[in-house]
N, C-alpha and C. Protein backbone atom coordinates (compact mmCIF):
# COMPACT_ATOMS: atom_id res chain seq x y z
N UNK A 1 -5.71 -39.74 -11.06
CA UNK A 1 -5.94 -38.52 -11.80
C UNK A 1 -4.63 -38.01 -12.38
N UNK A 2 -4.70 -37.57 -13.70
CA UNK A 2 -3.37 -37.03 -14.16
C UNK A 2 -3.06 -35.48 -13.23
N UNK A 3 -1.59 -35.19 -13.76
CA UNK A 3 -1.48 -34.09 -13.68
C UNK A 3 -1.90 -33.00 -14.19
N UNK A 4 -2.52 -33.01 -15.54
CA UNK A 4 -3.50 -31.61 -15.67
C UNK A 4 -4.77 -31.53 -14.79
N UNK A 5 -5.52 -32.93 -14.90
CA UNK A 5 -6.71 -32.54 -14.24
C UNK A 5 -6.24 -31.62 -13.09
N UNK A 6 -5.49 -32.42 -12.18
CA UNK A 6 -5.33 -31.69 -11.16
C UNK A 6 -5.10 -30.11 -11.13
N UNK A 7 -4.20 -29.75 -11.99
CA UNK A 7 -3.75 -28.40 -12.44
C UNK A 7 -5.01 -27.48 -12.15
N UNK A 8 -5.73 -27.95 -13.44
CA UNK A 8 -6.86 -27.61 -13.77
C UNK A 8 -7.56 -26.41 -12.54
N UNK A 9 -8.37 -27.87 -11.78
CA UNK A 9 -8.83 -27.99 -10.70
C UNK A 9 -8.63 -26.78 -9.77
N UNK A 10 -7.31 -26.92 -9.88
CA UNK A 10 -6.35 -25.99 -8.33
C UNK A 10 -6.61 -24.17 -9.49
N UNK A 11 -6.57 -24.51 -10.85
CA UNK A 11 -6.60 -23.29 -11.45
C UNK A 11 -8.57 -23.00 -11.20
N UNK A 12 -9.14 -23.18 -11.37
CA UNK A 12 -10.60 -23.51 -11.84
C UNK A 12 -11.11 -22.63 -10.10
N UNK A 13 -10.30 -24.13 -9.28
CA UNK A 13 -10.63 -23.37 -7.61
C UNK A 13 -10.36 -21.89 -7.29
N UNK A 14 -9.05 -21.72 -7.32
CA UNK A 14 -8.35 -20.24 -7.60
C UNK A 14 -9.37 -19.32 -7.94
N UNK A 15 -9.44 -19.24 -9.26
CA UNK A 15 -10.21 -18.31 -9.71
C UNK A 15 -11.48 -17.85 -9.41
N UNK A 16 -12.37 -18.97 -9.02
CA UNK A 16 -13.85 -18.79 -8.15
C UNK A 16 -13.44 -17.99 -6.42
N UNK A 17 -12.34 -18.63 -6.31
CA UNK A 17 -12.26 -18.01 -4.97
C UNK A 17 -12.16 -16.59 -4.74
N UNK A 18 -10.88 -16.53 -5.89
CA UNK A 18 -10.76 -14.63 -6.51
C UNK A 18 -12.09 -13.83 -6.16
N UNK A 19 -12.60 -14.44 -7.64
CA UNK A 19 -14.04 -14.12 -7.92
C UNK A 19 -14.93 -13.71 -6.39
N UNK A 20 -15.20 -14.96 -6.09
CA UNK A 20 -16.07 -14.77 -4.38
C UNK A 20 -15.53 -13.40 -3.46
N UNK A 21 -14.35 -13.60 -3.57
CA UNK A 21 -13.43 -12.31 -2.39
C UNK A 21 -13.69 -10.97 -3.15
N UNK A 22 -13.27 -10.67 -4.43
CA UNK A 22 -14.03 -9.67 -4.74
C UNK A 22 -14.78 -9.05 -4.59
N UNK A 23 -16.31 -10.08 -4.99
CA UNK A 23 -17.64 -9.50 -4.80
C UNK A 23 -17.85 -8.98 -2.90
N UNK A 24 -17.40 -10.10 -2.90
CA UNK A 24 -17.68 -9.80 -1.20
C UNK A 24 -17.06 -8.49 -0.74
N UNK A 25 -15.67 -8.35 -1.00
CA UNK A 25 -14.98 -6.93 -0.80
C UNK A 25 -15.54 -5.84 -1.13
N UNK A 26 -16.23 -5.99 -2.66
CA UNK A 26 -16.60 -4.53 -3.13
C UNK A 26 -17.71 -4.58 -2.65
N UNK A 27 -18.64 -5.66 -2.69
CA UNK A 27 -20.11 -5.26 -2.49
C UNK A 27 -20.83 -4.36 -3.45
N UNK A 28 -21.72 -4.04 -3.26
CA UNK A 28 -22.97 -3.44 -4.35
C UNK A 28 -22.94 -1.98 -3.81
N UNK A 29 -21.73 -1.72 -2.75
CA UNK A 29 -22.27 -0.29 -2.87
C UNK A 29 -20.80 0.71 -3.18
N UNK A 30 -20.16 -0.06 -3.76
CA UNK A 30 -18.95 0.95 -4.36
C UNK A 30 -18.30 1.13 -3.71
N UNK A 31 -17.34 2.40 -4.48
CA UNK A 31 -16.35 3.08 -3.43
C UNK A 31 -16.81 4.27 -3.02
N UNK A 32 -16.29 4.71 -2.29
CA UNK A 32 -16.33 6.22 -2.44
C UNK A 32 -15.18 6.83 -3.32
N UNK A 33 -15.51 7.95 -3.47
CA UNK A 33 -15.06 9.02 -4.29
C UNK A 33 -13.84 9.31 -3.69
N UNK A 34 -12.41 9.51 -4.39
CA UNK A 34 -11.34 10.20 -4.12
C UNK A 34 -11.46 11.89 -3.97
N UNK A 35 -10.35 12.06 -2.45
CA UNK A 35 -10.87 12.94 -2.14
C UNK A 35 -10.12 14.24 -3.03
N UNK A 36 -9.50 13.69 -4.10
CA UNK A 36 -8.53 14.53 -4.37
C UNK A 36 -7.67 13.99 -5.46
N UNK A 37 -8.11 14.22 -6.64
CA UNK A 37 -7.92 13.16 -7.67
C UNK A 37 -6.32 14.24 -8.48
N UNK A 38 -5.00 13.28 -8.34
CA UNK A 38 -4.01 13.61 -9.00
C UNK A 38 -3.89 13.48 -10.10
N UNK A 39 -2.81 13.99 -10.91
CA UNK A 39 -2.29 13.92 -12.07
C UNK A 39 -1.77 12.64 -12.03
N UNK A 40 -0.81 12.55 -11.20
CA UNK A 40 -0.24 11.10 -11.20
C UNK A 40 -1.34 9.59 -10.59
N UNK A 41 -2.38 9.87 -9.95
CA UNK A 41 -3.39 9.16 -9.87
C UNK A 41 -3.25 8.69 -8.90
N UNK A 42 -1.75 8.98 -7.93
CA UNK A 42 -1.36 8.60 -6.89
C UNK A 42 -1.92 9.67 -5.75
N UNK A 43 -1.80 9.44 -4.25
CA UNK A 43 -1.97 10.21 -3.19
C UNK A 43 -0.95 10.92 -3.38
N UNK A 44 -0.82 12.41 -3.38
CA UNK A 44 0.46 13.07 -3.31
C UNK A 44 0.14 14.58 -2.72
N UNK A 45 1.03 14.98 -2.58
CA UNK A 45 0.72 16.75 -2.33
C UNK A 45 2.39 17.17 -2.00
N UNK A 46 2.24 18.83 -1.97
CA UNK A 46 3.51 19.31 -2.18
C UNK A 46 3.58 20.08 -1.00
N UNK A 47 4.82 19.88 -0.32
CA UNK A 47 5.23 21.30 0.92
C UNK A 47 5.64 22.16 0.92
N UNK A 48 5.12 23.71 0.74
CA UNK A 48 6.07 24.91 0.47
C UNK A 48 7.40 24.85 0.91
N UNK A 49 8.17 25.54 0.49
CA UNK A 49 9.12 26.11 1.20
C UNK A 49 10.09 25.15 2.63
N UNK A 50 9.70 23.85 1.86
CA UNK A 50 10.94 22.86 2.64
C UNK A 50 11.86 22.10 1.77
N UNK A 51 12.83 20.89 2.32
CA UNK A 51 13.69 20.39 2.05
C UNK A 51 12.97 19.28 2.31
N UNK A 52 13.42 18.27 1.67
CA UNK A 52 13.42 16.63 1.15
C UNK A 52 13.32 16.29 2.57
N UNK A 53 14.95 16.54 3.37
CA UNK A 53 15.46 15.82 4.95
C UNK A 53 14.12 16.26 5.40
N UNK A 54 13.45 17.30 5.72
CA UNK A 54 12.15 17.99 6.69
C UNK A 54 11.04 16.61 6.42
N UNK A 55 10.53 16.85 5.03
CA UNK A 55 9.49 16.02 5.29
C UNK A 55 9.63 14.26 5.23
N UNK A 56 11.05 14.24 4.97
CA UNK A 56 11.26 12.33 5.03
C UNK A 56 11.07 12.18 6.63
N UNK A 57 11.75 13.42 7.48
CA UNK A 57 12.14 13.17 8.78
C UNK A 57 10.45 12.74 9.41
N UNK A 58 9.34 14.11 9.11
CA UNK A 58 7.86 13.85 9.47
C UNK A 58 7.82 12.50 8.91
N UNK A 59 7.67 11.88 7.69
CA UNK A 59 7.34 10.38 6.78
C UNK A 59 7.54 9.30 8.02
N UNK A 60 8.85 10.15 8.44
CA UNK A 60 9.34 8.53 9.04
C UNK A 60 8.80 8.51 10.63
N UNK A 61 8.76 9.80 11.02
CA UNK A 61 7.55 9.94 12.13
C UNK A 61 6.29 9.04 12.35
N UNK A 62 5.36 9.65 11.15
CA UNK A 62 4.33 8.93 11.22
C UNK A 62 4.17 7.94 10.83
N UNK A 63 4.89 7.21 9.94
CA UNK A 63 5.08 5.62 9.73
C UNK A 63 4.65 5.22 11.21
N UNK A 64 6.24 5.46 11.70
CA UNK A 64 6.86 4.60 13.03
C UNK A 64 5.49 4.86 14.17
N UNK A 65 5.10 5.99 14.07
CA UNK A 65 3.58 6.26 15.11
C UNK A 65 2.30 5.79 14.80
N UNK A 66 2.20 5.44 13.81
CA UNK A 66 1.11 4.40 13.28
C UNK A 66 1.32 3.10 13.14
N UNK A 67 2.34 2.56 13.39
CA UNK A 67 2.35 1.12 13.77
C UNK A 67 2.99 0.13 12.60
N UNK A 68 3.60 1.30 11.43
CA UNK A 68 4.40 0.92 10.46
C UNK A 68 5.93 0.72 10.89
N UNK A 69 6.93 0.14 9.94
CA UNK A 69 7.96 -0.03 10.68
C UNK A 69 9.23 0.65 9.22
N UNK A 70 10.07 1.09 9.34
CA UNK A 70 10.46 1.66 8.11
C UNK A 70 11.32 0.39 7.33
N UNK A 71 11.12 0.00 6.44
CA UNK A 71 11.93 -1.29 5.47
C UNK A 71 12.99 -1.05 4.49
N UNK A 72 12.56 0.28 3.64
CA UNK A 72 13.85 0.59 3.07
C UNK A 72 13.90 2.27 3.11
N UNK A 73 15.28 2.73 3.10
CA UNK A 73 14.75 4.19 3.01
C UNK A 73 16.31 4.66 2.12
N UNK A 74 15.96 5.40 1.32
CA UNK A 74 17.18 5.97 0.19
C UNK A 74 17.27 7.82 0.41
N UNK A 75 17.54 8.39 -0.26
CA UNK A 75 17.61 9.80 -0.47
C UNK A 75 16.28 10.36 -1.02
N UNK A 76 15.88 9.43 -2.04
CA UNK A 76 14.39 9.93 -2.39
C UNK A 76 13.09 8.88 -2.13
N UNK A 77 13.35 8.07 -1.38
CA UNK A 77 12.24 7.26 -0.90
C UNK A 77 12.55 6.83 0.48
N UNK A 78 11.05 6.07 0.73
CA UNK A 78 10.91 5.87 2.30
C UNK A 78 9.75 4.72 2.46
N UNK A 79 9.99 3.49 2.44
CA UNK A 79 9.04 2.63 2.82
C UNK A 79 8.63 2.19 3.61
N UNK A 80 7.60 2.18 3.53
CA UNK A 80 6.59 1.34 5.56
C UNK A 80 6.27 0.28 5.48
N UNK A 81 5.89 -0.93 6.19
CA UNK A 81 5.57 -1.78 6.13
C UNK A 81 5.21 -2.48 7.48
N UNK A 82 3.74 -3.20 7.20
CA UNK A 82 3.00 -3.90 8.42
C UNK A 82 2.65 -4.87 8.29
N UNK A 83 3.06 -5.88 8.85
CA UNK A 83 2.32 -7.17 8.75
C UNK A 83 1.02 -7.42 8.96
N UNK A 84 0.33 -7.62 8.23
CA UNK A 84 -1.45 -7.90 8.16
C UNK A 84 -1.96 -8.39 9.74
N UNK A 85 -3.17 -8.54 9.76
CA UNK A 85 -3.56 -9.43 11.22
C UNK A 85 -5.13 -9.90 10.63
N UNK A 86 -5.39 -10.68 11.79
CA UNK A 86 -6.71 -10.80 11.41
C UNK A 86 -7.52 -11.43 10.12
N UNK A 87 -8.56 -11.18 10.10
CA UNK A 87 -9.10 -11.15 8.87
C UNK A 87 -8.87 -10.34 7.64
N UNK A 88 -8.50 -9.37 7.50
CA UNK A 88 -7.74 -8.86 6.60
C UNK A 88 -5.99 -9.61 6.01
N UNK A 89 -5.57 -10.34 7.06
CA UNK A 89 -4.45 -11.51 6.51
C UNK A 89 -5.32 -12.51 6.01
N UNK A 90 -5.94 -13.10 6.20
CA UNK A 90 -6.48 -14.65 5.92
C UNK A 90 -7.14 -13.91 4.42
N UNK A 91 -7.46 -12.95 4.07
CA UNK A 91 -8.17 -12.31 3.09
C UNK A 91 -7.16 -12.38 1.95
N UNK A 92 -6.21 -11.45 2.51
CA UNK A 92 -5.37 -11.03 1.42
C UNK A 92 -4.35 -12.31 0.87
N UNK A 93 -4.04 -13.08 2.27
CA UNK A 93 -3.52 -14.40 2.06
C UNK A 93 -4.61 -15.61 0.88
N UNK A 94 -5.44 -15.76 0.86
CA UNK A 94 -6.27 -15.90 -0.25
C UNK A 94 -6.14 -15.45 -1.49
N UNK A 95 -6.37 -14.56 -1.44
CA UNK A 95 -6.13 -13.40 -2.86
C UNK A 95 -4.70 -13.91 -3.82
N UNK A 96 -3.85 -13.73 -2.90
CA UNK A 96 -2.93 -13.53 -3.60
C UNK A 96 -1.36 -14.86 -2.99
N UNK A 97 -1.29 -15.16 -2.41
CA UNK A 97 -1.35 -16.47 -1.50
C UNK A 97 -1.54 -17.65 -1.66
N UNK A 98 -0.94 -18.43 -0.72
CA UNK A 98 -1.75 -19.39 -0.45
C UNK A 98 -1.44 -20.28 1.23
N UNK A 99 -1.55 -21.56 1.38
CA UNK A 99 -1.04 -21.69 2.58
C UNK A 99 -0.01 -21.89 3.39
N UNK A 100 1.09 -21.90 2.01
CA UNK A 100 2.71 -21.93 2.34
C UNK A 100 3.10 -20.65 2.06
N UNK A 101 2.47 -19.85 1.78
CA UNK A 101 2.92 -18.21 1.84
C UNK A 101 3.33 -17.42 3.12
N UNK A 102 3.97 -16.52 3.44
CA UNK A 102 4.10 -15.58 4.79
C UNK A 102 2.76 -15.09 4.54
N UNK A 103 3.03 -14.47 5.74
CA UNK A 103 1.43 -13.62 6.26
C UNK A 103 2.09 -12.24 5.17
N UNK A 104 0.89 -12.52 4.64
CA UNK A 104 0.60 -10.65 3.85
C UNK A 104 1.13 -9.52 4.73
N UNK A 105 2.04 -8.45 3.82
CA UNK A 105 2.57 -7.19 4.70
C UNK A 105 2.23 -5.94 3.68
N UNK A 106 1.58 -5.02 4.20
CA UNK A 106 1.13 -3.85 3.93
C UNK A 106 2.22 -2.85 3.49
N UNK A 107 2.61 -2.57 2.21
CA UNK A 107 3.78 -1.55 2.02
C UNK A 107 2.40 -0.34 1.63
N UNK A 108 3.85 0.32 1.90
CA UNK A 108 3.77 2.03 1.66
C UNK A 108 4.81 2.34 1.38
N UNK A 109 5.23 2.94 0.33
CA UNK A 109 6.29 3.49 -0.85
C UNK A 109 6.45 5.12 -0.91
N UNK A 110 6.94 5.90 -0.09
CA UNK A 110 6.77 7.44 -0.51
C UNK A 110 7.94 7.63 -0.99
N UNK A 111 7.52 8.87 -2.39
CA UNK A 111 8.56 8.86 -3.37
C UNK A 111 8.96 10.49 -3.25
N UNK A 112 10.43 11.29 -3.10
CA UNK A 112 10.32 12.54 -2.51
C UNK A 112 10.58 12.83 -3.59
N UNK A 113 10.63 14.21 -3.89
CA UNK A 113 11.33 14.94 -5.05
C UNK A 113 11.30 16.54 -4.70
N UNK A 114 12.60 17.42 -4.96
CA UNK A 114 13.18 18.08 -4.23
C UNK A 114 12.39 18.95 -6.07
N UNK A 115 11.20 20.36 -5.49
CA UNK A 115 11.19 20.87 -7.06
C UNK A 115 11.11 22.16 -6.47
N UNK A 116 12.32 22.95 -6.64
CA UNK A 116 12.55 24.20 -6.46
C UNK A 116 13.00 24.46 -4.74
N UNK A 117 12.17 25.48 -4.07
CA UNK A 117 12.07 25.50 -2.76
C UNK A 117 11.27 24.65 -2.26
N UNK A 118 10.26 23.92 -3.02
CA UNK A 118 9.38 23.02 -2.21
C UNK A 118 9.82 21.35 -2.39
N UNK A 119 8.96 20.45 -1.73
CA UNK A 119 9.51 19.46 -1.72
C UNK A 119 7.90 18.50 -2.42
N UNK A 120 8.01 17.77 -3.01
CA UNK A 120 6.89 17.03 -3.53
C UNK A 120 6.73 15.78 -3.06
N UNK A 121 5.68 15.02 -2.72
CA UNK A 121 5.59 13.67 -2.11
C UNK A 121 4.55 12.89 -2.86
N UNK A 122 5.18 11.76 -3.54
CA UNK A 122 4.16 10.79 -4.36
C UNK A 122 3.76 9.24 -3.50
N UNK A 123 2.73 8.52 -3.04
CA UNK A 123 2.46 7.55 -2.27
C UNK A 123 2.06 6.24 -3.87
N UNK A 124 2.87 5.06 -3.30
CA UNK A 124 2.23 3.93 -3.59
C UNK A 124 2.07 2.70 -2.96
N UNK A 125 0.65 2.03 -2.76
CA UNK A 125 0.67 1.25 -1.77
C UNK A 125 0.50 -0.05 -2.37
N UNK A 126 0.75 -1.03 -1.63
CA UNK A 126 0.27 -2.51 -2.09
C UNK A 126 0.87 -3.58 -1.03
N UNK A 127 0.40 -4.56 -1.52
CA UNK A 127 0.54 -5.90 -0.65
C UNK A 127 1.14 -7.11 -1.08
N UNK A 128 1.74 -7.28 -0.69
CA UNK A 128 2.79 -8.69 -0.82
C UNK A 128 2.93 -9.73 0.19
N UNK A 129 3.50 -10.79 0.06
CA UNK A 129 3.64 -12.13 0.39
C UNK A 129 4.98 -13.04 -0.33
N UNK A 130 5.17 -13.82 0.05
CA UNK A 130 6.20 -14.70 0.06
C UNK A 130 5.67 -16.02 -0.59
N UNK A 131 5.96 -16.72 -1.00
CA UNK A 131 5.51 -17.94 -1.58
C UNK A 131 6.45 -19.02 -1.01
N UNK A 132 6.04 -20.04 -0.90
CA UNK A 132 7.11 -21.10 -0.61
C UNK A 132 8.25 -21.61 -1.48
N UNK A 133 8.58 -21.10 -2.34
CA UNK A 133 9.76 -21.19 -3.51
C UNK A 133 10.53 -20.12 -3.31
N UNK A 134 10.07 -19.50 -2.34
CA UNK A 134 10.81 -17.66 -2.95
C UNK A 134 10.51 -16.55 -3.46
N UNK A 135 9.30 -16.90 -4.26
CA UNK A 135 8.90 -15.98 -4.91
C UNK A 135 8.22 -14.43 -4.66
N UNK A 136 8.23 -13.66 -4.90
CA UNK A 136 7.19 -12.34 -3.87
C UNK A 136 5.83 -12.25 -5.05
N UNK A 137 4.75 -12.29 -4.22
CA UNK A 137 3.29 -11.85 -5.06
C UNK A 137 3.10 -10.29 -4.49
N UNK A 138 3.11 -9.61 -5.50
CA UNK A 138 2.34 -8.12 -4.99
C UNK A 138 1.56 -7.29 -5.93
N UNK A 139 0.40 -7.12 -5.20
CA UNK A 139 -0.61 -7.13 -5.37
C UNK A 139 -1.05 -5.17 -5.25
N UNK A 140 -1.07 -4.00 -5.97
CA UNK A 140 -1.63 -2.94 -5.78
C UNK A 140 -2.85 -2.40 -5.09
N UNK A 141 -2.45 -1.64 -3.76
CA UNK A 141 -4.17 -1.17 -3.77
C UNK A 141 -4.32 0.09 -4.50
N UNK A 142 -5.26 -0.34 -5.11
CA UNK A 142 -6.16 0.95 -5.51
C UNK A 142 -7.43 1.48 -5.33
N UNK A 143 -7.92 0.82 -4.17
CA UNK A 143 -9.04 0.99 -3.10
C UNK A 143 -9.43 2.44 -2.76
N UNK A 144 -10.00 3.23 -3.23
CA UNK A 144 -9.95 4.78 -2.67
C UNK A 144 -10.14 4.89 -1.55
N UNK A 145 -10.67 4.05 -0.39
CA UNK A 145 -11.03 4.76 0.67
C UNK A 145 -9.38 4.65 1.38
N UNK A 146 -8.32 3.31 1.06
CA UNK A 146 -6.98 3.17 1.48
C UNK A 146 -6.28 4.39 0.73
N UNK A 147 -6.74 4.77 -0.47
CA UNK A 147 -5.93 5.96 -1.24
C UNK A 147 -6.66 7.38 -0.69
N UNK A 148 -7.87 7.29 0.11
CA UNK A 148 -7.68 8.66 1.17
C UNK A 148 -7.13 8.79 1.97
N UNK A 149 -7.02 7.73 2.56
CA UNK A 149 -6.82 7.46 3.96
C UNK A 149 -5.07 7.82 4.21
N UNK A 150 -4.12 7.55 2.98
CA UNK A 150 -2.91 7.71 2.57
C UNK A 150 -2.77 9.70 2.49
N UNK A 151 -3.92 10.17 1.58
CA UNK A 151 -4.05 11.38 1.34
C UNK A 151 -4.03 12.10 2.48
N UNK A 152 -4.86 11.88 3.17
CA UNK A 152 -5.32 12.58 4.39
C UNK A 152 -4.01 12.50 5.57
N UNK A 153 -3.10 11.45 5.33
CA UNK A 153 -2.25 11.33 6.27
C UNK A 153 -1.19 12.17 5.63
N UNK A 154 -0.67 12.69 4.53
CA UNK A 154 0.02 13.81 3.43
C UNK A 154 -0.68 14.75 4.04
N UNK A 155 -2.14 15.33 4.21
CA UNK A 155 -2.69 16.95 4.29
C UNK A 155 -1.80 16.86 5.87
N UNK A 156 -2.43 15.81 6.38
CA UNK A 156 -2.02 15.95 8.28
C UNK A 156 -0.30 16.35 8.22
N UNK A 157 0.02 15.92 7.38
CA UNK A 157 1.84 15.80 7.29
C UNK A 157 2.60 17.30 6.85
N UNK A 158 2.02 17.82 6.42
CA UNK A 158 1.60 19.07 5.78
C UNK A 158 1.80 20.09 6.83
N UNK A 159 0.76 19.79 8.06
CA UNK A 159 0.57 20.61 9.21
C UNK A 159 1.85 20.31 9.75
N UNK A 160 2.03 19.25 10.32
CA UNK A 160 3.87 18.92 11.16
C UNK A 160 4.91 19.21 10.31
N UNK A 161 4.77 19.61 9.40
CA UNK A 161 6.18 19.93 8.42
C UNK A 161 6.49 21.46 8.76
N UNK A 162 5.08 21.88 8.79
CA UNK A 162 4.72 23.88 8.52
C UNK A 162 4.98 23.94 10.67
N UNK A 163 5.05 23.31 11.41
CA UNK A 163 5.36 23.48 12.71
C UNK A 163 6.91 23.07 13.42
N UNK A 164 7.73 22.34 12.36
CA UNK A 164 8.74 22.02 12.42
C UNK A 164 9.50 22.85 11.55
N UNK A 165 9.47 23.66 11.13
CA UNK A 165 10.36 24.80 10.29
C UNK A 165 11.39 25.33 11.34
């Protein structure tokens, strides 16, 4: 067999597989509804009357207490990151992957911004992998029930910020 067929093939396979993981993921009954639809389209919300240091310090709290581990962190950002398990690795390792790839790792990206007396917090999440060349695949979620689930951990963050004053 030449080398396109083969190409082909491995492209042709790929794509049905996509396809299959999809359907299966979304299923026929949707998403749910965001609980809280931004301007920026991202999970975000704002803390009265604090400083940047206050709520990176909570960020990096609840990362580290949820089983995230912190990967990079600057003056105005703060990233989490988890290595997949389970069926949700072999999933996402599919997707986006393949079998010389690392195991899929779960980022979380919070972006601070210092506006006035308050402090503002923007979330972006997604998933990446390693390829056997080097390369990084990453992949966005934009899953609403993962983009509440982000939200809801901002309202909760909200409360420990307003108790740590």
């Amino acid at each position: 067999m030449s080398k396109n067929i083969l190409i082909r093939r491995m492209i042709v396979k790929r794509t049905l597989m996509t396809c299959a993981i999809i359907l299966c993921v979304s299923g026929c009954a949707g998403q749910d509804p965001l609980k809280k639809q931004t301007a920026s389209g991202k999970p975000e919300a704002l803390y009265k009357n604090t400083q940047k240091a206050q709520v990176k310090d909570r960020l990096t709290e609840l990362c580290s207490s949820t089983g995230f581990m912190i990967s990079e962190s600057t003056d105005a950002t703060l990233t989490c990151s988890k290595q997949q398990e389970g069926g949700q690795a072999i999933l996402s390792q599919a997707l986006i992957g393949n079998a010389y790839s690392t195991t899929p790792v779960s980022k979380t990206r919070f972006t601070l911004a210092q506006v006035n007396n308050d402090t503002k917090v923007w979330a972006d999440m997604w998933v990446e992998t390693q390829m056997a060349f080097g390369q990084m695949q990453q992949v966005p979620i934009t899953n609403n029930n993962v983009r509440n689930q982000v939200q809801d951990a901002l309202y909760q963050l909200n409360d420990r910020v307003a108790t740590h004053k």
